[in-house]
N, C-alpha and C. Protein backbone atom coordinates (compact mmCIF):
# COMPACT_ATOMS: atom_id res chain seq x y z
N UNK A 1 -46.99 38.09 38.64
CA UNK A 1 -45.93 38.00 37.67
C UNK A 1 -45.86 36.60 37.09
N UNK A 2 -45.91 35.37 37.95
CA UNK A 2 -46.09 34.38 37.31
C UNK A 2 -47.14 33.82 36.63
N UNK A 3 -48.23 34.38 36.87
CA UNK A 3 -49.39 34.23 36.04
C UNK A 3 -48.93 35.17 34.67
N UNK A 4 -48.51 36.07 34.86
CA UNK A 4 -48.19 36.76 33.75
C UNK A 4 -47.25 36.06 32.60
N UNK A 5 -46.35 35.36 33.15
CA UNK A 5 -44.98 34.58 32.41
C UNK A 5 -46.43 33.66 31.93
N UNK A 6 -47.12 33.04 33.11
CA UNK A 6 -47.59 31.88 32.58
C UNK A 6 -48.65 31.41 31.12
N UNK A 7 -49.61 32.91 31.70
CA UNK A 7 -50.44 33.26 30.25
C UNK A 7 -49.76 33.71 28.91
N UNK A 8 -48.38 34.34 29.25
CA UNK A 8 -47.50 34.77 27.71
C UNK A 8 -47.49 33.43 26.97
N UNK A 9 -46.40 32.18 27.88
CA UNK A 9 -46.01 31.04 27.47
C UNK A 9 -47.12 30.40 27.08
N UNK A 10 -48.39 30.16 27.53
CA UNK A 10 -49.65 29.27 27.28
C UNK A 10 -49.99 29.71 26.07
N UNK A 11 -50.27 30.98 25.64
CA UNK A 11 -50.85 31.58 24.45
C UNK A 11 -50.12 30.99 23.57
N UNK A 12 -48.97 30.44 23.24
CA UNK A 12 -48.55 29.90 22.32
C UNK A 12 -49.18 29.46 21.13
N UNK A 13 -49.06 29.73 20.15
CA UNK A 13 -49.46 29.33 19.13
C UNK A 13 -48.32 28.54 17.96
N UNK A 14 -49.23 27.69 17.03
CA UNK A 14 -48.13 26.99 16.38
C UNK A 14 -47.96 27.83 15.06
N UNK A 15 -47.18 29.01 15.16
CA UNK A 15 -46.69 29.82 14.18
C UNK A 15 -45.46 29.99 14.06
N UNK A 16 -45.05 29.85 12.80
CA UNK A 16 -43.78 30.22 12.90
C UNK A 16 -42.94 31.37 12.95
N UNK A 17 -43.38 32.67 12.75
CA UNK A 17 -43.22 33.30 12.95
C UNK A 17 -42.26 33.76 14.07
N UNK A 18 -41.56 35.19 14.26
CA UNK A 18 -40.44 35.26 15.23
C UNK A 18 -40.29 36.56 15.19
N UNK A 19 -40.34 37.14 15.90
CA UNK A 19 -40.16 38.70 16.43
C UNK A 19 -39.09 39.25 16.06
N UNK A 20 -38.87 40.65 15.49
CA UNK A 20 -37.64 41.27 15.06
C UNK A 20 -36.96 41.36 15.98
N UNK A 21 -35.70 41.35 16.39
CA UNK A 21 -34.42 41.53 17.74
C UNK A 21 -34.98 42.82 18.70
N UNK A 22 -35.49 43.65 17.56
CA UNK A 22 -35.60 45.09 18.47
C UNK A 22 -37.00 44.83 19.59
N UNK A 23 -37.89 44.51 18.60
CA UNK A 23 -39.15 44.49 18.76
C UNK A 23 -38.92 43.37 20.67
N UNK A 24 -38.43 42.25 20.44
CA UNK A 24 -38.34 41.44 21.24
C UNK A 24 -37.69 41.98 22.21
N UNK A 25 -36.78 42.54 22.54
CA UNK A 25 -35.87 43.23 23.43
C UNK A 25 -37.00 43.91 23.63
N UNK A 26 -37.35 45.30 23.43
CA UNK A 26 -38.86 46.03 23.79
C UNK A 26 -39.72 45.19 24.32
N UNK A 27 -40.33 44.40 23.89
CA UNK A 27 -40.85 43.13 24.91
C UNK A 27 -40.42 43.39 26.23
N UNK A 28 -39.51 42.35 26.25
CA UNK A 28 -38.83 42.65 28.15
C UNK A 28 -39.01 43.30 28.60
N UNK A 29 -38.60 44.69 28.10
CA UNK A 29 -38.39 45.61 28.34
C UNK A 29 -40.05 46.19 28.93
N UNK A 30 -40.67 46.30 28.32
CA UNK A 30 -42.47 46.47 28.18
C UNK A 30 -42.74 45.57 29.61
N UNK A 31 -42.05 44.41 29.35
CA UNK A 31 -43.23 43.36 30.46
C UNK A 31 -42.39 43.75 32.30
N UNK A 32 -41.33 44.44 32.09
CA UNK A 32 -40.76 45.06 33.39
C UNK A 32 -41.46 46.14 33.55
N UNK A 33 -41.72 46.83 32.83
CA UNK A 33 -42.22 48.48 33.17
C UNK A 33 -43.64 48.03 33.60
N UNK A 34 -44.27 47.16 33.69
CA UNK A 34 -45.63 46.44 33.78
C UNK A 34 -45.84 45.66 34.81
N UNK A 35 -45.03 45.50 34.98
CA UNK A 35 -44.54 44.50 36.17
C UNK A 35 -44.83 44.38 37.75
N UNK A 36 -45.07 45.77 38.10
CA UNK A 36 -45.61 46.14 39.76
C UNK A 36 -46.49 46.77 39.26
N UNK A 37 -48.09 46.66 38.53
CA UNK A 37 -48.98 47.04 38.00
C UNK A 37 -48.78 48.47 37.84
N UNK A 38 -47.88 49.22 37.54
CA UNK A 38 -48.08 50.70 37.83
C UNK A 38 -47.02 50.96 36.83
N UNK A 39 -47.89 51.35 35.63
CA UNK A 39 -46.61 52.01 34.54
C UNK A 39 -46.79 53.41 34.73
N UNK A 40 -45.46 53.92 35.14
CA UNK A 40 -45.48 55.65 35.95
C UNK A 40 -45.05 56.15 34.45
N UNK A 41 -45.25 57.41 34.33
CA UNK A 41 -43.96 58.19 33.10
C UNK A 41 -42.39 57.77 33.45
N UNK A 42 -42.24 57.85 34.63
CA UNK A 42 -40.53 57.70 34.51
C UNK A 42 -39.84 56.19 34.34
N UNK A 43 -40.71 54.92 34.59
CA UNK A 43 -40.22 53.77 33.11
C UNK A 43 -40.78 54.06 32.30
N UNK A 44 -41.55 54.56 31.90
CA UNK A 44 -42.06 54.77 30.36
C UNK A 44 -40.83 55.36 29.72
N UNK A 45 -40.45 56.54 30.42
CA UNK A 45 -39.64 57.25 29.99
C UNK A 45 -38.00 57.13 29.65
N UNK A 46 -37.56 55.90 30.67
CA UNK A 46 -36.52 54.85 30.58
C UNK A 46 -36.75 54.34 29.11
N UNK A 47 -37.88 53.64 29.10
CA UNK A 47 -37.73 52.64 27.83
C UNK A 47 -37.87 53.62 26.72
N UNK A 48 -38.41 54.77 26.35
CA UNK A 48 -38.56 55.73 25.38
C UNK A 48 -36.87 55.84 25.13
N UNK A 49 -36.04 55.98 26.47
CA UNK A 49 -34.66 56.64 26.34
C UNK A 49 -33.55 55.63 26.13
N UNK A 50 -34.25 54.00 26.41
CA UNK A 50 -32.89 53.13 26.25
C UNK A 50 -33.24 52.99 24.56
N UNK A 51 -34.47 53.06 23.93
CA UNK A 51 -34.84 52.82 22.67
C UNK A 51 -34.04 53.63 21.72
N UNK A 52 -33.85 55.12 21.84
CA UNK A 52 -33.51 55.98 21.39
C UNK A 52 -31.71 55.97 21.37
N UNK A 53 -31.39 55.72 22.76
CA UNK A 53 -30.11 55.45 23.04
C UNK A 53 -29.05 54.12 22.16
N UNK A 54 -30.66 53.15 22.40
CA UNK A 54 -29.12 51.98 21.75
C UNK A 54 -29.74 51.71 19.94
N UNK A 55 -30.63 51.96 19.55
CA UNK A 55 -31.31 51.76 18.30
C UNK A 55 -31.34 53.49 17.80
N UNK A 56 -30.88 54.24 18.01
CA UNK A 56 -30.85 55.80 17.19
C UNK A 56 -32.84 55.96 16.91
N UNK A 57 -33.73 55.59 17.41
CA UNK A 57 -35.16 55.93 16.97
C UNK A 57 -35.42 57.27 17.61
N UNK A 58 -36.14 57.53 16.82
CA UNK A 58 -36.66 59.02 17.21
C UNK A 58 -38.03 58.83 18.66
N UNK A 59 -38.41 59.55 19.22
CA UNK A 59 -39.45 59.50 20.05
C UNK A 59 -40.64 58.85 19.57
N UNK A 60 -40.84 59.26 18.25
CA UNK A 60 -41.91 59.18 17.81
C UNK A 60 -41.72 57.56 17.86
N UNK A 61 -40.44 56.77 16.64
CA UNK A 61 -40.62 55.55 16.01
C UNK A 61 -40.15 54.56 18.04
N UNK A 62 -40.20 55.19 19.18
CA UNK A 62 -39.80 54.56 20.05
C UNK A 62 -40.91 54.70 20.61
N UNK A 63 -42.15 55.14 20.65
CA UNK A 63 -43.56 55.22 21.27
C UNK A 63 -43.62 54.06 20.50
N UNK A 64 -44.19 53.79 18.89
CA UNK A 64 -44.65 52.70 18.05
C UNK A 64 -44.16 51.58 18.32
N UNK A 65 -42.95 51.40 18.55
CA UNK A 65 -42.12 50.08 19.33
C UNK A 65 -42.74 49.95 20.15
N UNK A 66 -42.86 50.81 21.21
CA UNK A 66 -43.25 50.05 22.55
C UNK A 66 -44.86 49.91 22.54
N UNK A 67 -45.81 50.81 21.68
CA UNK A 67 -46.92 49.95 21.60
C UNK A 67 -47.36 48.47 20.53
N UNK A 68 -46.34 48.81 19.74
CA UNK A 68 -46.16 47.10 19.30
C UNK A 68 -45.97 45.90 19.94
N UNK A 69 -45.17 46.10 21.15
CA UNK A 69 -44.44 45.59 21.94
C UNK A 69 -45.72 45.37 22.86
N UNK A 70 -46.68 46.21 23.67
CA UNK A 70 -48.16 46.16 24.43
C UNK A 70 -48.83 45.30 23.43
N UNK A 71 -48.81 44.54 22.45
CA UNK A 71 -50.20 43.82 21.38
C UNK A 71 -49.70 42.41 21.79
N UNK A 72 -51.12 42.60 22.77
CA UNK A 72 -50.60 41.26 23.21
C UNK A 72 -51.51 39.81 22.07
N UNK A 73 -51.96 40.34 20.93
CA UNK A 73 -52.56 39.52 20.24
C UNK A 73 -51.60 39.11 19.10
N UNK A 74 -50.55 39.63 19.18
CA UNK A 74 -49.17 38.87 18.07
C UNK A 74 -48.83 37.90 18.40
N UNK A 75 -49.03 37.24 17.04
CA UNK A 75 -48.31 35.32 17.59
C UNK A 75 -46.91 35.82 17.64
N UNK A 76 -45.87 36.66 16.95
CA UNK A 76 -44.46 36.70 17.39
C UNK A 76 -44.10 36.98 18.83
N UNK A 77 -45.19 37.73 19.09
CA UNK A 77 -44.54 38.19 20.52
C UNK A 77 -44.95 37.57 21.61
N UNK A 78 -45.34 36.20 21.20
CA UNK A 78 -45.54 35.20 22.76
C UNK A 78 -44.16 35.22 23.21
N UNK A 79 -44.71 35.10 24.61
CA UNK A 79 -43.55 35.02 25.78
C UNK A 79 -42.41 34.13 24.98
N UNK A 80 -42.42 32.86 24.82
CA UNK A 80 -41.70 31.75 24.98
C UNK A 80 -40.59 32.10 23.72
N UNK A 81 -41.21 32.79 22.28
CA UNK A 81 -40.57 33.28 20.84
C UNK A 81 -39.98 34.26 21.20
N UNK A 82 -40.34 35.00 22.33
CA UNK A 82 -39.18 36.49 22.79
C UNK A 82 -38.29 35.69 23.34
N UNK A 83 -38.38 35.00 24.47
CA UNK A 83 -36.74 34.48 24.69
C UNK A 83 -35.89 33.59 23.82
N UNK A 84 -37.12 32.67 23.03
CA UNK A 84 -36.17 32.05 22.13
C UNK A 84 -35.29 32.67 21.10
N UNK A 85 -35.84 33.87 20.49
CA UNK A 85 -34.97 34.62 19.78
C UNK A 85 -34.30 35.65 20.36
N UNK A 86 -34.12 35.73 21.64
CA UNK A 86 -33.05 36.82 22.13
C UNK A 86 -31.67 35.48 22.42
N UNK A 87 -32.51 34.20 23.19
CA UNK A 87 -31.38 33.52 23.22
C UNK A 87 -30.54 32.88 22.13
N UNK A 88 -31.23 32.68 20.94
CA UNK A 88 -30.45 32.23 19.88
C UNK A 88 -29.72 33.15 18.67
N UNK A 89 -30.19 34.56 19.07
CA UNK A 89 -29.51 35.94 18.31
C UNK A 89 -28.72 36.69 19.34
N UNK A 90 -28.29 36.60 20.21
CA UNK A 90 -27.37 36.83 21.10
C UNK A 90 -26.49 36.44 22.08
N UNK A 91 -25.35 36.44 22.19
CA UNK A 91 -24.37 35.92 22.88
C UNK A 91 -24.96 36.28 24.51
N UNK A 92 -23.64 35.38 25.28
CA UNK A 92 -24.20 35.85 26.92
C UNK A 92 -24.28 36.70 27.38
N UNK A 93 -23.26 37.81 27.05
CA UNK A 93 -22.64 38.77 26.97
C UNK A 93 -23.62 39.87 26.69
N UNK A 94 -24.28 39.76 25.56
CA UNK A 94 -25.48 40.65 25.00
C UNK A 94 -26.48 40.27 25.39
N UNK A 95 -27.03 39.20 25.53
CA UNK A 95 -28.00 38.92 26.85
C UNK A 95 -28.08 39.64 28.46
N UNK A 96 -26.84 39.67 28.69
CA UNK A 96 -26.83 40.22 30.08
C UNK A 96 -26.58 41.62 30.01
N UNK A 97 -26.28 42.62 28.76
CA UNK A 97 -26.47 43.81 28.69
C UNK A 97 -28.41 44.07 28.38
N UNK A 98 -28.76 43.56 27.55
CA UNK A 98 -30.26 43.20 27.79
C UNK A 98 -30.73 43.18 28.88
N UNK A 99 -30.49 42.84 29.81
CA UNK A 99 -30.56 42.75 31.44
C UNK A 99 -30.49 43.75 31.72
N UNK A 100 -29.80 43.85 31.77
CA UNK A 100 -29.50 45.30 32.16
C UNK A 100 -29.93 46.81 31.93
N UNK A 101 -30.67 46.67 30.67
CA UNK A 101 -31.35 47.89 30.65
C UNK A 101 -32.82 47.09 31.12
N UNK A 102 -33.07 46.28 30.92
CA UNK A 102 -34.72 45.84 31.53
C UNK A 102 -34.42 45.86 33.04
N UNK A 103 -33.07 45.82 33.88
CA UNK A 103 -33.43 45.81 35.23
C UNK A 103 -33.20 47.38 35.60
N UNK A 104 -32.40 48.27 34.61
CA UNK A 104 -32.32 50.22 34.96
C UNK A 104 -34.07 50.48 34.76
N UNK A 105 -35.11 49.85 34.20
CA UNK A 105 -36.21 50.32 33.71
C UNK A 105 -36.58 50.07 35.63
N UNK A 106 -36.53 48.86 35.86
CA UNK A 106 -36.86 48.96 37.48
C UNK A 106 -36.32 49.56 38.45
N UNK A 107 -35.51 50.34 37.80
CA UNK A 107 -34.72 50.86 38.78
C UNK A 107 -34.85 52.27 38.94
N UNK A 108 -35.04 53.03 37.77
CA UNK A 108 -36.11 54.23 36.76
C UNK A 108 -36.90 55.15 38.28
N UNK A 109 -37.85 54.68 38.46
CA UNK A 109 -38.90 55.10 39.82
C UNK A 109 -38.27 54.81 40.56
N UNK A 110 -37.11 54.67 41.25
CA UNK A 110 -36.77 54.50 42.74
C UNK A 110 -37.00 53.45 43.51
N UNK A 111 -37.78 52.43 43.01
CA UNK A 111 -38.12 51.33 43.88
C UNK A 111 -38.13 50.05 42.87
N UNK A 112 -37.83 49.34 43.76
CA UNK A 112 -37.53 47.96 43.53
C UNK A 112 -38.98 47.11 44.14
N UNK A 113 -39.62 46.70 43.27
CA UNK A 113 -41.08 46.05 43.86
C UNK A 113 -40.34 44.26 43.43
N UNK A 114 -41.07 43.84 44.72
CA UNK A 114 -40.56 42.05 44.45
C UNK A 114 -41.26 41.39 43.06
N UNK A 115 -42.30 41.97 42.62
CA UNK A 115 -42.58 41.37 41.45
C UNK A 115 -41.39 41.77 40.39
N UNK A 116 -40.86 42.74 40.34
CA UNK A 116 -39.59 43.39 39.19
C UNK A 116 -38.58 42.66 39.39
N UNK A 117 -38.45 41.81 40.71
CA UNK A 117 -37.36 41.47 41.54
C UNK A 117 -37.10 39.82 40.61
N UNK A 118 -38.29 39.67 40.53
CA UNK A 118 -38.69 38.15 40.66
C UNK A 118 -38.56 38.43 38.96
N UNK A 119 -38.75 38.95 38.21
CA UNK A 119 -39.29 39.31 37.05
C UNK A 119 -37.63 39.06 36.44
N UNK A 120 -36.82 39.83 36.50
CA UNK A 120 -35.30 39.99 36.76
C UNK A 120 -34.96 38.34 36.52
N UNK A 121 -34.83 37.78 37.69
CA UNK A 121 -34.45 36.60 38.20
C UNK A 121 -34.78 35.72 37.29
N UNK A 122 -36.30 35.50 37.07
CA UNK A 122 -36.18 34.34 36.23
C UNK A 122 -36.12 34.46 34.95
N UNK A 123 -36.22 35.96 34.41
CA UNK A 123 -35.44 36.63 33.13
C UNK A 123 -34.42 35.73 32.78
N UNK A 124 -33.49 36.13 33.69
CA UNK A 124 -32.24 35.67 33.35
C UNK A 124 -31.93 34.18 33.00
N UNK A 125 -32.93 33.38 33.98
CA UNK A 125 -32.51 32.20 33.97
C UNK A 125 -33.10 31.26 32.37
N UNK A 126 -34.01 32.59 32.12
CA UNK A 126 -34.70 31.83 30.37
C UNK A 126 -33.84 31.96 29.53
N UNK A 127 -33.13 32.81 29.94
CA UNK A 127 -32.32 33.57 28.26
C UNK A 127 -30.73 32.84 28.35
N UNK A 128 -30.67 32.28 29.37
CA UNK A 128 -29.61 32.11 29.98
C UNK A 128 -28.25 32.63 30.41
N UNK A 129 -28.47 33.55 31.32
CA UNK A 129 -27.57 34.80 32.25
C UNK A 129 -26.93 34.27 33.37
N UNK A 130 -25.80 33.60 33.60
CA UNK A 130 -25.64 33.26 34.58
C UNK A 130 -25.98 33.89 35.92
N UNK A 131 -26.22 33.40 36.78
CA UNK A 131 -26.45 34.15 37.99
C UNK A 131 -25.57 35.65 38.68
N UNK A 132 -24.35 34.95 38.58
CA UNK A 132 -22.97 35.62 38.87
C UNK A 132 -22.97 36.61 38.66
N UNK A 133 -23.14 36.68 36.45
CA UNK A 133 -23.44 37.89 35.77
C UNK A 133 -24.69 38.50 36.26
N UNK A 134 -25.63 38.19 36.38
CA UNK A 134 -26.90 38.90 36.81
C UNK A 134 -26.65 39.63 38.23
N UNK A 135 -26.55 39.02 39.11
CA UNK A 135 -25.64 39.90 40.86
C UNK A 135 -24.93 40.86 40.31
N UNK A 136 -23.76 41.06 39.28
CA UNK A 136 -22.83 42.10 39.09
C UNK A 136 -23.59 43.13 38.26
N UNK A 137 -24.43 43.04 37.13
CA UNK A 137 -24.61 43.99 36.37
C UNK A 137 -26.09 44.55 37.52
N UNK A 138 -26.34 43.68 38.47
CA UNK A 138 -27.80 44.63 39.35
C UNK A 138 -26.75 45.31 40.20
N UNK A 139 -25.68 44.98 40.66
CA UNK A 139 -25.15 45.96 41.59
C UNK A 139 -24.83 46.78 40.60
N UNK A 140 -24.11 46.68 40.21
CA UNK A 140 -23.52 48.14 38.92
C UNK A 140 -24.54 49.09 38.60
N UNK A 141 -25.92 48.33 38.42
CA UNK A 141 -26.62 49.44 37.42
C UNK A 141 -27.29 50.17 39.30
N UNK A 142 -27.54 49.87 40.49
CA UNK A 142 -27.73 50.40 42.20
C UNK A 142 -26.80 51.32 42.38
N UNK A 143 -26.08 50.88 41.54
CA UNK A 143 -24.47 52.12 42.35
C UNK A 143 -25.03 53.06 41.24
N UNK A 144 -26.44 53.41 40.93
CA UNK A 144 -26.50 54.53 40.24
C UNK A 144 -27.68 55.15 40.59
N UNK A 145 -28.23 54.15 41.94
CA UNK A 145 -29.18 54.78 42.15
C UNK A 145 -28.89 55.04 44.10
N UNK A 146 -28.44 55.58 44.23
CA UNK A 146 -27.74 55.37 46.13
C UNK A 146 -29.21 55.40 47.32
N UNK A 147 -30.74 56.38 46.70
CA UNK A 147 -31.35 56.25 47.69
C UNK A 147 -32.44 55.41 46.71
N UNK A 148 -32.48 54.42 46.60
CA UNK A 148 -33.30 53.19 46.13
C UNK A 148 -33.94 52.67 46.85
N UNK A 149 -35.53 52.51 47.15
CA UNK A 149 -36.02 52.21 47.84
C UNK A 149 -36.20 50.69 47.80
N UNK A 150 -35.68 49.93 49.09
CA UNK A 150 -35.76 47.93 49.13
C UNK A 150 -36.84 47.94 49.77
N UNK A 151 -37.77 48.99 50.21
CA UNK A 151 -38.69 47.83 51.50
C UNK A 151 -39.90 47.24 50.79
N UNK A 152 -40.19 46.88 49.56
CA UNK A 152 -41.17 45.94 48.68
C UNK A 152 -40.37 45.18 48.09
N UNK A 153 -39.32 45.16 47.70
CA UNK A 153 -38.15 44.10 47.23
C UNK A 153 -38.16 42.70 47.70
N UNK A 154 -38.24 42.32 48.92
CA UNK A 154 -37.87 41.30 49.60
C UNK A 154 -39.10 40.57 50.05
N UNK A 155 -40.14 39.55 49.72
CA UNK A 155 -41.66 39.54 50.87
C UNK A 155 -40.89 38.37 51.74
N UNK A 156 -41.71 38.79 52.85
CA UNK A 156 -41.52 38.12 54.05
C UNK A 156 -42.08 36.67 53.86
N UNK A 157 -41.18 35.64 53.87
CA UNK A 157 -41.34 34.64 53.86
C UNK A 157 -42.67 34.05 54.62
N UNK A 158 -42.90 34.42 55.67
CA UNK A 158 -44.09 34.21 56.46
C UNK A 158 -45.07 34.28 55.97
N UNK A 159 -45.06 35.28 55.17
CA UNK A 159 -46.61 35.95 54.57
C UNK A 159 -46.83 35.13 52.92
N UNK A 160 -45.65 34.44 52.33
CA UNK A 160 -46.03 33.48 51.50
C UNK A 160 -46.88 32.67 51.48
C-alpha cells in the first residue's frame, strides 16, 4: 500500500491539470477496492452502487467512471492532485463523508485486510479528517456490518 501511495505521488507530473470532483472521489474510492490485491464483485459492486447512489449515474456511465478512475496514465489523476482537489473542494465534513463511503467499500466483502486498514488511516490524514471523525464514522459504518471479519486487520507487531 505504501509503495502504492508512493508510486501515485512520484508520478507526478508538472501539469496543471486537476481531476473533476467525481472522477477524484472514484479515485479513492478505486484505490480501496484495490487495496488487499483482490478486487472481488462485491467492492466492485459497492463502488458501482455508491456512484449511482450519490451522483444519479446509470450502471453503464458508473462502470466508465470507475475505469477512468483505473488509467493510471492521467496526469489529473496522480495521487497527490486527487487529494489536493478533494481537500480544497470540500469542507471537513464532506471529506469525512468521502471516507466513508471509501471505508463501506472495505467493508463491502466482510473483511477488513490491514492494507484497507492502513489505506483508511492515512487517507484521512491527507485530506485532512480528523482522527476523532475518522474512529466515529468507521464505527458507524461496523455497526452495519456485526459479523466482520478483524483477523487480517491488525499485523502482529513482531512480524513487522
Amino acid at each position: 500500500m505504501i509503495k502504492t501511495l508512493k508510486n501515485w505521488w512520484n508520478q507526478e507530473e508538472l501539469s496543471p491539470e486537476e481531476p473533476e470532483l467525481k472522477l477524484a472521489v472514484t479515485k479513492l474510492m478505486v484505490g480501496m477496492m484495490a487495496m488487499d490485491g483482490n478486487v472481488d464483485d462485491v467492492e466492485y459492486g459497492e463502488v458501482i452502487r455508491l456512484l449511482n447512489e450519490n451522483y444519479n449515474l446509470s450502471i453503464e456511465e458508473s462502470k466508465a467512471l470507475v475505469e477512468d478512475a483505473m488509467d493510471n496514465g492521467r496526469d489529473d489523476l496522480h495521487f497527490s492532485k486527487v487529494v489536493a482537489q478533494i481537500e480544497k473542494s470540500f469542507s471537513v465534513e464532506e471529506r469525512a463523508k468521502i471516507l466513508k463511503k471509501v471505508w463501506s467499500i472495505a467493508l463491502a466483502d466482510g473483511d477488513v485486510d490491514f492494507m484497507e486498514e492502513q489505506y483508511i488511516n492515512r487517507l484521512s490524514g491527507l485530506i485532512g479528517v480528523p482522527p476523532v471523525m475518522l474512529s466515529e464514522l468507521k464505527s458507524e459504518q461496523e455497526r452495519l456490518y456485526p459479523n466482520l471479519n478483524h483477523s487480517q486487520r491488525y499485523q502482529d507487531p513482531t512480524q513487522v
